[in-house]
Protein backbone atom coordinates (compact mmCIF):
# COMPACT_ATOMS: atom_id res chain seq x y z
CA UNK A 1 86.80 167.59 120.89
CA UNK A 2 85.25 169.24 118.37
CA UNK A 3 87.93 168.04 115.49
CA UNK A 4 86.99 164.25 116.61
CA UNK A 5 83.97 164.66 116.01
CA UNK A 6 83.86 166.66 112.65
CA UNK A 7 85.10 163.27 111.43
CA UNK A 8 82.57 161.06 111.93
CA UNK A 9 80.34 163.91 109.63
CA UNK A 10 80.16 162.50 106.27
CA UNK A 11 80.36 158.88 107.72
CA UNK A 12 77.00 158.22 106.57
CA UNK A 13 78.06 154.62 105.00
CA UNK A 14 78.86 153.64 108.36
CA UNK A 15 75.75 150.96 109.06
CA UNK A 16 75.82 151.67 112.68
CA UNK A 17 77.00 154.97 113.44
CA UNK A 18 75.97 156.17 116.76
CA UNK A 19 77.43 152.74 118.38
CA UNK A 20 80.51 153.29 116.40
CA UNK A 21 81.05 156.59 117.99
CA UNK A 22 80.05 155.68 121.26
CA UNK A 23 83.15 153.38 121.40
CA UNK A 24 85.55 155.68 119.60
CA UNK A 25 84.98 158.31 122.36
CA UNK A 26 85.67 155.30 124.71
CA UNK A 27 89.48 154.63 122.55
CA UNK A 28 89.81 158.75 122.88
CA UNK A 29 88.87 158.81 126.22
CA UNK A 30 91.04 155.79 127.63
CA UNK A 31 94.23 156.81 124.96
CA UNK A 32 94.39 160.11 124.02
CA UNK A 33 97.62 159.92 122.11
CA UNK A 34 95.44 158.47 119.56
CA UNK A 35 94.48 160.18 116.42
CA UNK A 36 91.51 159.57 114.14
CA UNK A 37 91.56 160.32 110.11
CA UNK A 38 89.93 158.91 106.95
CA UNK A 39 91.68 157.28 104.09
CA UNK A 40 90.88 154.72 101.39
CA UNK A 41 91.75 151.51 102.39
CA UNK A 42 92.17 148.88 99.65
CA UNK A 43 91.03 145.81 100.54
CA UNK A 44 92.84 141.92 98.74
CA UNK A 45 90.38 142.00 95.92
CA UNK A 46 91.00 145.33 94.71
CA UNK A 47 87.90 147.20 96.39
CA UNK A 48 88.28 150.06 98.11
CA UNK A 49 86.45 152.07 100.34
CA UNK A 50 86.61 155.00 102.96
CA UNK A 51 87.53 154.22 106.58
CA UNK A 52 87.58 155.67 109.68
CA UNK A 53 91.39 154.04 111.22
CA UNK A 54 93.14 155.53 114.47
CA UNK A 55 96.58 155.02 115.04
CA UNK A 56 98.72 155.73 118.20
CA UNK A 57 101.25 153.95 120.89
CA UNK A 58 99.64 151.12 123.27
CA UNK A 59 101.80 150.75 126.31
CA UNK A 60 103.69 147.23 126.46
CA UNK A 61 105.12 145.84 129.72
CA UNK A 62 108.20 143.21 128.54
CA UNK A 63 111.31 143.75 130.96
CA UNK A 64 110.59 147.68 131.06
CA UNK A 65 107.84 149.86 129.31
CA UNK A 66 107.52 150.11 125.62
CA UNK A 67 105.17 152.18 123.46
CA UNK A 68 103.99 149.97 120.17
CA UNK A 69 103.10 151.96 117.72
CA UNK A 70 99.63 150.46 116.12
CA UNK A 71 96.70 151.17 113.72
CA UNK A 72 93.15 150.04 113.37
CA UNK A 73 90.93 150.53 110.36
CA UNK A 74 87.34 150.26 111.17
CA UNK A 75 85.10 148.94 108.92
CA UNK A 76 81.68 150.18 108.21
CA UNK A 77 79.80 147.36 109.50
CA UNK A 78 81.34 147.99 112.94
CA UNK A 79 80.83 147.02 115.77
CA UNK A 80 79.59 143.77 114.48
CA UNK A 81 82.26 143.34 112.45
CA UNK A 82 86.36 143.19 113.31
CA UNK A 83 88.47 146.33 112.72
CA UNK A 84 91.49 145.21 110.42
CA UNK A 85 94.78 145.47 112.86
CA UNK A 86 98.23 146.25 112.04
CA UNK A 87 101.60 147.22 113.94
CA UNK A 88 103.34 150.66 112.62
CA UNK A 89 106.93 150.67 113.28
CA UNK A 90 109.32 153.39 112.76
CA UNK A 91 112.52 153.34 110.93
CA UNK A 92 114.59 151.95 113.65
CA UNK A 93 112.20 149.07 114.30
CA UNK A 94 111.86 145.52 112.85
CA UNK A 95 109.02 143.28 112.85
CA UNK A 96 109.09 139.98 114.85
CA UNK A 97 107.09 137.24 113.13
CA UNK A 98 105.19 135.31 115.47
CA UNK A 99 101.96 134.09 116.62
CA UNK A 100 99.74 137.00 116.17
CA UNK A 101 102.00 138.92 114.00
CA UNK A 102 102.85 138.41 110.34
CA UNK A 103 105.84 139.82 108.19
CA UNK A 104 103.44 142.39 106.50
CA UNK A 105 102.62 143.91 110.74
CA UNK A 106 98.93 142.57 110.31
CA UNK A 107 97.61 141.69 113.99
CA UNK A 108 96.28 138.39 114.54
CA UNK A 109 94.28 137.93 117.61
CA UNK A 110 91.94 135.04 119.22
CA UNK A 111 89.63 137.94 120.18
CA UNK A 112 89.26 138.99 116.76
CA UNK A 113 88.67 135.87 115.27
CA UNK A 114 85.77 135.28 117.92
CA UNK A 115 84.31 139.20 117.58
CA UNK A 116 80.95 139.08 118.54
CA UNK A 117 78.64 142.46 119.36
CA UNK A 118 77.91 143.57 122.21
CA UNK A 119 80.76 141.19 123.78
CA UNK A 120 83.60 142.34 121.91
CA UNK A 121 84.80 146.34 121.84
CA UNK A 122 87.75 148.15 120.98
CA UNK A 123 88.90 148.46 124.45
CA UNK A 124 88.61 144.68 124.72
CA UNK A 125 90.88 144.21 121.62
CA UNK A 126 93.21 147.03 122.69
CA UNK A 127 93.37 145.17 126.12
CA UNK A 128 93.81 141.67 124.95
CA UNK A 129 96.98 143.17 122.09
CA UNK A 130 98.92 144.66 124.96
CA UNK A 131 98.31 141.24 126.93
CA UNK A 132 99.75 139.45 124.20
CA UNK A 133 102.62 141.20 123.15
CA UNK A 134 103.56 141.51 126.66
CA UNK A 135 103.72 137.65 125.72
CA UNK A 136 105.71 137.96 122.65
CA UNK A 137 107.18 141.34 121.65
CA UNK A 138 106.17 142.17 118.34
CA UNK A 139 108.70 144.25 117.42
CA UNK A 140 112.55 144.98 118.13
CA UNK A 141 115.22 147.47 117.76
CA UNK A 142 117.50 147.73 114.75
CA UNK A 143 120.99 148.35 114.65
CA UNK A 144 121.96 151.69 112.18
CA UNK A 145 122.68 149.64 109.52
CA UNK A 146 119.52 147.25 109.42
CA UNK A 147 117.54 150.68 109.93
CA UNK A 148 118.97 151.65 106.62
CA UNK A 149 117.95 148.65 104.64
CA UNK A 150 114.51 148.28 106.45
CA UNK A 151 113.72 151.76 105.40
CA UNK A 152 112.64 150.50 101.80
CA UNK A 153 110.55 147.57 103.25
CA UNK A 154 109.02 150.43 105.84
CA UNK A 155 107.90 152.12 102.93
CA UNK A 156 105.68 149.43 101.59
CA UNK A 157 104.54 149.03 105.06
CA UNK A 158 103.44 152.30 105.33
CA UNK A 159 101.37 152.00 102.46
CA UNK A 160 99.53 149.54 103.64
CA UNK A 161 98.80 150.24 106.45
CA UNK A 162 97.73 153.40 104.96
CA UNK A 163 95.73 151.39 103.00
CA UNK A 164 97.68 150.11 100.01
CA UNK A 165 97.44 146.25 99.25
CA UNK A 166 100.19 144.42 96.84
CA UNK A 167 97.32 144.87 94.10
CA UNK A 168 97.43 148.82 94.30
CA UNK A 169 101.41 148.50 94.13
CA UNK A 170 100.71 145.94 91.46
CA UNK A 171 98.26 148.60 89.14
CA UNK A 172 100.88 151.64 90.02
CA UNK A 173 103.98 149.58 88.19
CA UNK A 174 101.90 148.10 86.05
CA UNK A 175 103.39 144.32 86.76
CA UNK A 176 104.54 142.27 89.11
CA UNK A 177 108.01 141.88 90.88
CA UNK A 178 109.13 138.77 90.16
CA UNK A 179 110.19 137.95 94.27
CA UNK A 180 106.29 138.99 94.75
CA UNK A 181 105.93 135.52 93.55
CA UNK A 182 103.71 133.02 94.86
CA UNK A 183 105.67 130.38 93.77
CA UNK A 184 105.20 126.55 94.95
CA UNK A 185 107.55 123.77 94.15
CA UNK A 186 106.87 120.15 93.80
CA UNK A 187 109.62 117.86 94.01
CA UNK A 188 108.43 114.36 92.17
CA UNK A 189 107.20 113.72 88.79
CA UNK A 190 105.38 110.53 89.60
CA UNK A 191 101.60 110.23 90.04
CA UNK A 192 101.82 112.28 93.40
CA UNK A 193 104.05 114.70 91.91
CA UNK A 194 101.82 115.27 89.25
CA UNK A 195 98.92 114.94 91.07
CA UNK A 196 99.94 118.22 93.22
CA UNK A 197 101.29 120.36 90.45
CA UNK A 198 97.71 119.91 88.73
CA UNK A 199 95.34 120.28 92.01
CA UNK A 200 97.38 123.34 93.09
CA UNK A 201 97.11 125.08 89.32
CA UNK A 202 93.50 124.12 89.21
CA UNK A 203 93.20 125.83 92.77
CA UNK A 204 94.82 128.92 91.76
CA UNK A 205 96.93 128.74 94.71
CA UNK A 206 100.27 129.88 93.13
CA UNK A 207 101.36 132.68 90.50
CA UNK A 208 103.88 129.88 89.52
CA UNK A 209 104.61 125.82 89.79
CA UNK A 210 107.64 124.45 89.30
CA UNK A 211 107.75 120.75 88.86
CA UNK A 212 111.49 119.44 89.69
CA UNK A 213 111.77 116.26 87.39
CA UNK A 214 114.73 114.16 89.03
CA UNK A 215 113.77 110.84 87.25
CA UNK A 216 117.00 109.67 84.88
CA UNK A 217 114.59 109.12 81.96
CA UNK A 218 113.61 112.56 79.92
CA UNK A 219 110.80 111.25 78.67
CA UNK A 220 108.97 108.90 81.39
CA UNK A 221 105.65 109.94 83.03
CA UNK A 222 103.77 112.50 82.72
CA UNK A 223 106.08 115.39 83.24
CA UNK A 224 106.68 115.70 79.43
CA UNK A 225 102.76 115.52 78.94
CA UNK A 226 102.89 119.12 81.00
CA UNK A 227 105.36 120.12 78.79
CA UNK A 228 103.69 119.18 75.89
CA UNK A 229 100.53 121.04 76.73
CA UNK A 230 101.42 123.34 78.27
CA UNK A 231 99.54 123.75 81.31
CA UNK A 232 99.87 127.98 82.26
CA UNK A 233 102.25 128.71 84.49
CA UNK A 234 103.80 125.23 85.29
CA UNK A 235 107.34 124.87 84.65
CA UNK A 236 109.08 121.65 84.34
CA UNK A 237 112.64 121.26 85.49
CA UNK A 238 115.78 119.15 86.57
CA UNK A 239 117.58 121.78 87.90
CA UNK A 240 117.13 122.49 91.62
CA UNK A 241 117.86 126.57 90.47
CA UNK A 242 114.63 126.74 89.17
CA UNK A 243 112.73 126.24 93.12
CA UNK A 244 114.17 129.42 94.35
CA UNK A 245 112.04 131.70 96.54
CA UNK A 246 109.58 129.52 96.70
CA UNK A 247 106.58 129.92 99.75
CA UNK A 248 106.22 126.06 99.53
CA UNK A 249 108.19 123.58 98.77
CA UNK A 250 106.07 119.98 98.26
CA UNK A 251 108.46 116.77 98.77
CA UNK A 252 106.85 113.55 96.93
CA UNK A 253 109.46 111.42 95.80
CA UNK A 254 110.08 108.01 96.92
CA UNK A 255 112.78 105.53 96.81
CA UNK A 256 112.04 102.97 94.11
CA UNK A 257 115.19 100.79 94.72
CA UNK A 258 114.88 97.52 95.79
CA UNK A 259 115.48 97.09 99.37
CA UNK A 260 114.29 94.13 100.79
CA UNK A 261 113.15 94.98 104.65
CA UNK A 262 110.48 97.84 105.30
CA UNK A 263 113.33 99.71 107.49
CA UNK A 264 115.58 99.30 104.29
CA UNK A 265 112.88 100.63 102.34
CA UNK A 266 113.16 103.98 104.31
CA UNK A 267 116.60 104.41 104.66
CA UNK A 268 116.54 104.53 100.96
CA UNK A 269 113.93 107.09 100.86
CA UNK A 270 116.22 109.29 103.47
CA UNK A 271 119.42 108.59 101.33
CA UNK A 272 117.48 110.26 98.62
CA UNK A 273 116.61 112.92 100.39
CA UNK A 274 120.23 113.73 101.43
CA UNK A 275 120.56 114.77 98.04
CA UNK A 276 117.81 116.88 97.60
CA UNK A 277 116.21 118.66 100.95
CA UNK A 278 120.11 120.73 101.33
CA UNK A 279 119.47 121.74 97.97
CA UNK A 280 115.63 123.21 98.04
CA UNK A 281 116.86 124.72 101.48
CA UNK A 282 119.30 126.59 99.81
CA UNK A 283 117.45 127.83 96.88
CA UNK A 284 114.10 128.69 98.97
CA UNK A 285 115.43 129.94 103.03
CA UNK A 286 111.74 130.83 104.12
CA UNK A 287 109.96 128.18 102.24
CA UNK A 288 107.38 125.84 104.38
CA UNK A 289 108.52 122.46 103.41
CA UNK A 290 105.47 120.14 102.42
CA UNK A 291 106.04 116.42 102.80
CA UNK A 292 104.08 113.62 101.04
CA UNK A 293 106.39 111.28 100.84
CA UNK A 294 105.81 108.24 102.57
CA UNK A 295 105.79 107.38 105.84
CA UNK A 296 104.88 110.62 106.46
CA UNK A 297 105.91 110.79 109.96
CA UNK A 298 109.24 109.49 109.73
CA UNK A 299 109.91 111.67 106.56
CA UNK A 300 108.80 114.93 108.04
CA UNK A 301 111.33 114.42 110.79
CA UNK A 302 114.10 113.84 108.23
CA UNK A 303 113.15 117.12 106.45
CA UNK A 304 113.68 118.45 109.45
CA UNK A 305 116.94 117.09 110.65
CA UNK A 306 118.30 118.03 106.75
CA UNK A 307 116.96 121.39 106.53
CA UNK A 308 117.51 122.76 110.09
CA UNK A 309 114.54 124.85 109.49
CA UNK A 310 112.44 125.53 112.72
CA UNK A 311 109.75 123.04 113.40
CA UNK A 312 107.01 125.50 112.49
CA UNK A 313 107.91 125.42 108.50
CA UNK A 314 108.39 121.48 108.08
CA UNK A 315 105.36 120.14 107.77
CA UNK A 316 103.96 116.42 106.74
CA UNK A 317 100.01 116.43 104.88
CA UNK A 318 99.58 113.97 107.95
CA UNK A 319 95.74 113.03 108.26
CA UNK A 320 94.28 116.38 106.65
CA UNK A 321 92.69 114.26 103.94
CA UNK A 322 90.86 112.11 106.36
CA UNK A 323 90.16 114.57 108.71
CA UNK A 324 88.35 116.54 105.67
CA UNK A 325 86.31 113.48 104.50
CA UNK A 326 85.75 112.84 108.41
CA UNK A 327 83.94 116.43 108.48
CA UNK A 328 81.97 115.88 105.03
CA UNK A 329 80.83 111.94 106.31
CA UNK A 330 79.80 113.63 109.79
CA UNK A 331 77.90 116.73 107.94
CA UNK A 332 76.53 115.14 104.79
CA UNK A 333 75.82 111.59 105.39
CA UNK A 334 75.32 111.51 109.16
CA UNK A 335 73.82 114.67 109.78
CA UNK A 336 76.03 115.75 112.46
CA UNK A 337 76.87 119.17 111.45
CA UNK A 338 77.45 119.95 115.13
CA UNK A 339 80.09 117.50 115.69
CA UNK A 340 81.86 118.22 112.63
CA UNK A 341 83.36 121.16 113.07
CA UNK A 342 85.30 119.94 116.27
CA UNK A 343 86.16 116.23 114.69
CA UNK A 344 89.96 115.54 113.39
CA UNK A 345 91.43 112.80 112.85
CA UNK A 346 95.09 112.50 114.79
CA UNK A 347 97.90 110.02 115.06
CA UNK A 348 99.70 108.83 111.70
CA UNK A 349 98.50 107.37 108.80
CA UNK A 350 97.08 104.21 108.31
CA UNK A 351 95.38 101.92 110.66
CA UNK A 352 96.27 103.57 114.28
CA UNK A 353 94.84 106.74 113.35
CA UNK A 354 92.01 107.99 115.58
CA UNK A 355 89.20 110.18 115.42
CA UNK A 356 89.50 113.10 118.21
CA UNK A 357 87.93 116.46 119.18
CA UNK A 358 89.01 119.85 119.86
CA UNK A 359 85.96 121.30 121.96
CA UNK A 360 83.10 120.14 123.28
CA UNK A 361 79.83 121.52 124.87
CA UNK A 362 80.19 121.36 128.75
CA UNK A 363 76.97 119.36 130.39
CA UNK A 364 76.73 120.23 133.97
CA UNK A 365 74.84 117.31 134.86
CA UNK A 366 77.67 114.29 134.84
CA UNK A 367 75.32 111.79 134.02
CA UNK A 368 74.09 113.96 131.04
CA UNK A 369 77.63 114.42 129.97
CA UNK A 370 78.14 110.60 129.58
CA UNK A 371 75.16 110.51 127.47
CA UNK A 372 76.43 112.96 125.26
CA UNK A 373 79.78 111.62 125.13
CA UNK A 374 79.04 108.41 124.58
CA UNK A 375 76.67 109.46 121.64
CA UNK A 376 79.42 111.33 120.11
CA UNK A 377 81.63 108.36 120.14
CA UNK A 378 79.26 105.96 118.01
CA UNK A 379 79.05 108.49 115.66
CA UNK A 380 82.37 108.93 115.58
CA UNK A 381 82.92 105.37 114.90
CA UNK A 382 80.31 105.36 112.39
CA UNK A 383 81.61 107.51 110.41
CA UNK A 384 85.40 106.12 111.21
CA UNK A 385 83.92 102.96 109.33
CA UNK A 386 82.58 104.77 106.48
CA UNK A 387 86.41 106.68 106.72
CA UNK A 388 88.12 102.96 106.11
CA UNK A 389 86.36 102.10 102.57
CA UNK A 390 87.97 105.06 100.91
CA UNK A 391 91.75 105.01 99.60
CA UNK A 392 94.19 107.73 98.83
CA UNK A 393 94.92 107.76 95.55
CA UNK A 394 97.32 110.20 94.28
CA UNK A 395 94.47 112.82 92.80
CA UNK A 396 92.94 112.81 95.99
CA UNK A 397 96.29 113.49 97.89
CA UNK A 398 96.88 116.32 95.57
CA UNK A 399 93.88 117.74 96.26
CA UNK A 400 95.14 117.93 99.68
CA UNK A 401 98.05 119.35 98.91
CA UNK A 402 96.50 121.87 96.98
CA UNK A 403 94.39 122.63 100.05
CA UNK A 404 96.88 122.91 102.69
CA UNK A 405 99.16 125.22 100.25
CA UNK A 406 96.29 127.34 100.36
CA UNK A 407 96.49 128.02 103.47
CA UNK A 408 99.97 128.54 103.85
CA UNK A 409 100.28 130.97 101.15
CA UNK A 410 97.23 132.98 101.09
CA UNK A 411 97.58 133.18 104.90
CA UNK A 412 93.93 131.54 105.63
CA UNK A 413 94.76 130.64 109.34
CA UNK A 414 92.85 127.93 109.07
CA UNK A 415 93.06 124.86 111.37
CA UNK A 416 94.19 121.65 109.52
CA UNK A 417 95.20 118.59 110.84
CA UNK A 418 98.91 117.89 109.77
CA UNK A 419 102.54 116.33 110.87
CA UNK A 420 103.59 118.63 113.00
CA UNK A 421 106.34 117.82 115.82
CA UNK A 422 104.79 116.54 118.63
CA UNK A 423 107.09 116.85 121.71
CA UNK A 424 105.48 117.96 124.79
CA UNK A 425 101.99 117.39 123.66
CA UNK A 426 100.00 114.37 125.10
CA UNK A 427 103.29 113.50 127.23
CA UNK A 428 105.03 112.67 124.54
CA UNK A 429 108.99 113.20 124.98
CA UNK A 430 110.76 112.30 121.95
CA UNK A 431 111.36 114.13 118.59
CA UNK A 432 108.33 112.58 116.53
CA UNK A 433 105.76 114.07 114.03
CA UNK A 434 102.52 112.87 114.71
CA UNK A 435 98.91 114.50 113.12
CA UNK A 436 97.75 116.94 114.93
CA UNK A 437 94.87 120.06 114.60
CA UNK A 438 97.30 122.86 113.74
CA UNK A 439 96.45 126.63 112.67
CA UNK A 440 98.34 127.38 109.00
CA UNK A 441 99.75 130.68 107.83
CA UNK A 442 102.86 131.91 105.61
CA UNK A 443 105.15 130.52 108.60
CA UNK A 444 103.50 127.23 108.17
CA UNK A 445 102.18 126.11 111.80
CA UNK A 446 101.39 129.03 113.80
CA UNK A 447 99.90 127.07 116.65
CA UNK A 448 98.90 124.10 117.78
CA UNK A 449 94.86 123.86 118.83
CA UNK A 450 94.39 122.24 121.72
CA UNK A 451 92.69 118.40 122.00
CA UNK A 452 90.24 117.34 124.56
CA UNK A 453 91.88 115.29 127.21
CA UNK A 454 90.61 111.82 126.39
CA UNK A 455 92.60 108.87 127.60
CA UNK A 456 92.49 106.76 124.86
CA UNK A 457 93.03 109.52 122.61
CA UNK A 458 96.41 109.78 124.33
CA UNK A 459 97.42 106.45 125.17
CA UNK A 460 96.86 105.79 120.66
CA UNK A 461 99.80 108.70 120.31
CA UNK A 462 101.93 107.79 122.57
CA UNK A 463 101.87 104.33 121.32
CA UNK A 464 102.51 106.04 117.94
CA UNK A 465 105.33 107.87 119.18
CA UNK A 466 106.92 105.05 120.49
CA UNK A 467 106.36 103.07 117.07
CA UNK A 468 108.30 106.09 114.89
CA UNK A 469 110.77 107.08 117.46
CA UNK A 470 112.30 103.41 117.74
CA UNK A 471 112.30 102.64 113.77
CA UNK A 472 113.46 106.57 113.78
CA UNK A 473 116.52 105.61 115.52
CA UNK A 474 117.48 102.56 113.50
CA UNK A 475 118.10 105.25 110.41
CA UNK A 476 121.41 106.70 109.21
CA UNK A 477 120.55 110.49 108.82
């Protein structure tokens, strides 16, 4: 019609204009109930700029018919680049966190993380959202009284998806709400504890760090030496109060009691955390718990039990330390930039972890594929030997940390390889947390990627599995 097309009149920024109007006549064409306007959108950093966006229903088959209600901003290096995604509910709807949604309504989808021109089109992505919500519904129907108190959280929703960001809101009121907060908790003031609270200040992750000092002595380690110099925006406590509404919580005490037996040695460490993982559960509901402590494995699964928070927000740092030195050796000292972005290392720590893939180029000709394979593999263990002559020391565990906090609270979706529970992957049947490539957001694991089906790869967890469940159920949780 002539008023769709006296929009795209002054969209001379647009880098590619005639092939972004080719495929917005397509969108019109296929769904007409959608309309097209301009509006400034403001992007994280503070930029703005003027974008085309459409927003309308999409038709959603879950038990009967429903019409989502979603908006698209296109951006003006379209089509080659993604549009930016969002669901628009109405007053009587609620958002339902998941996969490919977050609690702001931004859209997360595999085909817009792998957007590629001419391949990938609107109609594609349109397509590909209805087939996955008709996996997941992303949004449900509030009762009157929800609808009431969602319609101040509906508001801020509506601005961005109008495009508002938190650092327009920020500039309007001139400050920050104090449950706007990044704010990450470390539980520990020894080395490790430390460690964190400094790699994730010197990251910038967090708007605040709280260090929760639970050591008898006032003055031992170096939690005073924070206090005494005051590092910005690192707060030292002993009461548990001061964790509340946090996005992470990072556990890195250990037991320092004198048990005798390696079993005894744990059972202290989940005596201690009796005391303390009901408490931080309390204080922070929607936290990702963070777990350092050590064995990692066995403690993730007792953060777990404690907390009764769903599997996807307990987390252990598992192998993403080695798995990030794995990449660098494979990139930077064996030239095999190729293979790097598909290596991990899996299992739990120590000596039975084991280098393992996520894709791999298909070679039609089995003999060829061999080749390849068995190419890949003594690099692999080339670089698995290089792997064994560096330790973790506590700096180098925060840094870790630091990076895996990251990504849970800026959102990153990045694919780390961390404790994650491991039931019903590589046959394994019991309740165990084993290392694992896993995609990170604000819910902490949003999904599990996929590992190439190699036999020893698989055989090496379930052995693992075995290992933890059977010292797991010699513990008194």
């Amino acid at each position: 019609s002539e008023t769709f097309f006296s929009i795209f009149s002054p969209l001379y920024q647009y880098k590619f204009r005639d092939l972004t109007i080719e495929e917005l006549k397509n969108v019109s064409k296929t769904y007409p109930n959608f309309t097209f306007s301009m509006n400034t959108y403001t992007f994280k950093d503070g930029s703005q700029k003027d974008l085309l966006n459409f927003s309308g229903t999409i038709p959603v088959k879950y038990g009967t018919c429903y019409n989502i209600p979603v908006c698209l901003w296109i951006l003006d290096s379209h089509p080659f680049a993604p549009p930016i995604c969002f669901l628009k509910p109405t007053a009587n709807m609620g958002i339902a966190v998941g996969r490919h949604v977050d609690a702001r309504g931004r859209i997360y989808l595999p085909y817009l993380h792998n957007w590629s021109h001419p391949k990938s089109t609107l109609i594609g992505l349109i397509k590909e959202m209805i087939a996955k919500f008709e996996e997941e519904l992303p949004l449900y129907s509030l009762s009157s009284s929800d609808a009431a108190r969602q319609s101040e959280l509906l508001s801020y929703i509506a601005k961005i998806t109008e495009g508002e960001t938190d650092m327009k809101s920020r500039n309007k009121t001139g400050g920050r709400n104090e449950g706007c907060f990044n704010k990450i908790t470390v539980v520990g003031a020894g080395e490790l504890g430390i460690a964190c609270v400094l790699a994730v200040a010197a990251k910038d992750v967090a708007d605040k760090v709280v260090l929760l000092d639970l050591s008898e002595c006032a003055a031992k380690g170096g939690a005073m030496d924070l206090e005494i110099f005051a590092v910005p925006n690192v707060e030292v406590s002993k009461d548990f109060s001061a964790s509340a509404d946090s996005k992470v919580v990072v556990l890195t005490v250990n037991s320092l009691g004198n048990a005798q037996t390696y079993l005894d040695v744990i059972q202290s460490n989940v005596d201690l955390f009796r005391g303390i993982i009901p408490a931080v559960s309390h204080y922070s509901q929607n936290a990702v718990l963070l777990v350092a402590s050590h064995p990692v494995e066995v403690m993730t699964f007792v953060s777990w039990k404690l907390s009764s928070f769903p599997k996807s927000r307990v987390i252990g740092v598992g192998a993403n330390l080695d798995s990030e030195r794995l990449q660098y050796i494979l990139t930077n000292l064996l030239k095999a930039e190729v293979l790097a972005k598909d290596a991990w290392v899996v299992g739990e720590q120590g000596e039975d972890k084991v280098p393992s893939w996520t894709s791999c180029n298909v070679v039609a000709n089995p003999t060829e594929a061999m080749a390849a394979h068995n190419s890949r593999e003594q690099v692999a263990n080339r670089a698995m030997e290089v792997l064994k002559g560096k330790g973790q020391r506590s700096w180098s565990v925060g840094l870790s940390v630091a990076d895996l906090a990251d990504s849970i609270v800026k959102d990153k979706r990045k694919v780390h390889s961390v404790s994650t529970l491991a039931k019903g992957c590589c046959n394994i049947n019991s309740e165990v947390f084993l290392s694992l490539p896993c995609i990170l957001g604000t819910s902490g694991v949003i999904e599990m990627v996929r590992l190439e089906e190699d036999p020893l790869v698989q055989e090496k967890l379930q052995s693992s599995a075995g290992s933890i469940h059977d010292l797991q159920q010699q513990l008194k949780l």
